[in-house]
Protein backbone atom coordinates (compact mmCIF):
# COMPACT_ATOMS: atom_id res chain seq x y z
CA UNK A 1 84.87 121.72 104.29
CA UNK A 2 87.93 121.24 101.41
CA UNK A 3 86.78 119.89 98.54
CA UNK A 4 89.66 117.41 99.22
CA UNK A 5 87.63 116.22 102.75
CA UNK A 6 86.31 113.05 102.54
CA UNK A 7 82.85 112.36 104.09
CA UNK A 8 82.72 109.22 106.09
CA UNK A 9 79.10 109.28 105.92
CA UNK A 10 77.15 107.86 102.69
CA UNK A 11 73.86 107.85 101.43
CA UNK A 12 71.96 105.21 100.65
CA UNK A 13 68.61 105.57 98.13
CA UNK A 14 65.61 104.55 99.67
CA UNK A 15 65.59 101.90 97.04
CA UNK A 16 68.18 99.72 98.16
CA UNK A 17 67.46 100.64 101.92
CA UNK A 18 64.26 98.55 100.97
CA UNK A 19 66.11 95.95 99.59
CA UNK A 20 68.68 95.47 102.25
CA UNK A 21 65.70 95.08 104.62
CA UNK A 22 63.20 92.86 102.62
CA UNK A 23 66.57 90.53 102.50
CA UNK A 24 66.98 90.43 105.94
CA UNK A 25 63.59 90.19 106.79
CA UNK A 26 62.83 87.07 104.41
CA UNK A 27 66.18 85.53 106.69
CA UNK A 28 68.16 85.72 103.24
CA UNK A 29 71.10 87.08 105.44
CA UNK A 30 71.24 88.28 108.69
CA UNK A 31 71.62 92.13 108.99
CA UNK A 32 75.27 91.81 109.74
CA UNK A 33 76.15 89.44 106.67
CA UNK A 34 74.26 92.44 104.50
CA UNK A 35 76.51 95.10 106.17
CA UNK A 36 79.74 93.10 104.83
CA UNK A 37 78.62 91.88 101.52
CA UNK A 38 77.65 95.90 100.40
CA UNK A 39 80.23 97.34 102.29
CA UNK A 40 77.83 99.52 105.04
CA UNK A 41 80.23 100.81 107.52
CA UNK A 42 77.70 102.13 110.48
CA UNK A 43 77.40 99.10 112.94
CA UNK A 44 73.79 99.72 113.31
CA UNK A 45 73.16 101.10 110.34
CA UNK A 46 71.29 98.22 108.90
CA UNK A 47 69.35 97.97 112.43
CA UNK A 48 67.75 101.58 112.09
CA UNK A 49 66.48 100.89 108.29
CA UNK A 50 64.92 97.76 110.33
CA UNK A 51 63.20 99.71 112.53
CA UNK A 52 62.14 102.08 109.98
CA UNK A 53 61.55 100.59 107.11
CA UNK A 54 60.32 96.56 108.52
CA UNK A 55 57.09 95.01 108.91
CA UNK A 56 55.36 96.26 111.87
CA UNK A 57 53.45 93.42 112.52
């Protein structure tokens, strides 16, 4: 890869993953509205940190 590539993947710290999901979780914003308001480009990118990172009750 050029050092002039761009990478259309980006990593997120485990930090604001947490974040992102606590929000969602306490219905702050639905997982979509967090996608647009920090800019996460995956579609279901927000879903997965749900699944991995939510309350498992």
């Amino acid at each position: 890869m050029k050092s002039t590539d761009k990478r259309s993947q980006r990593d997120y710290s485990l930090a604001f993953k947490l974040a992102v999901v606590d929000q969602v979780e306490k219905g702050e914003m639905s997982y979509k509205e967090a996608q647009e308001r920090y800019g996460i480009q995956g579609r279901s990118t927000v879903l997965v940190w749900l699944r991995k990172h939510g309350r498992q009750d």
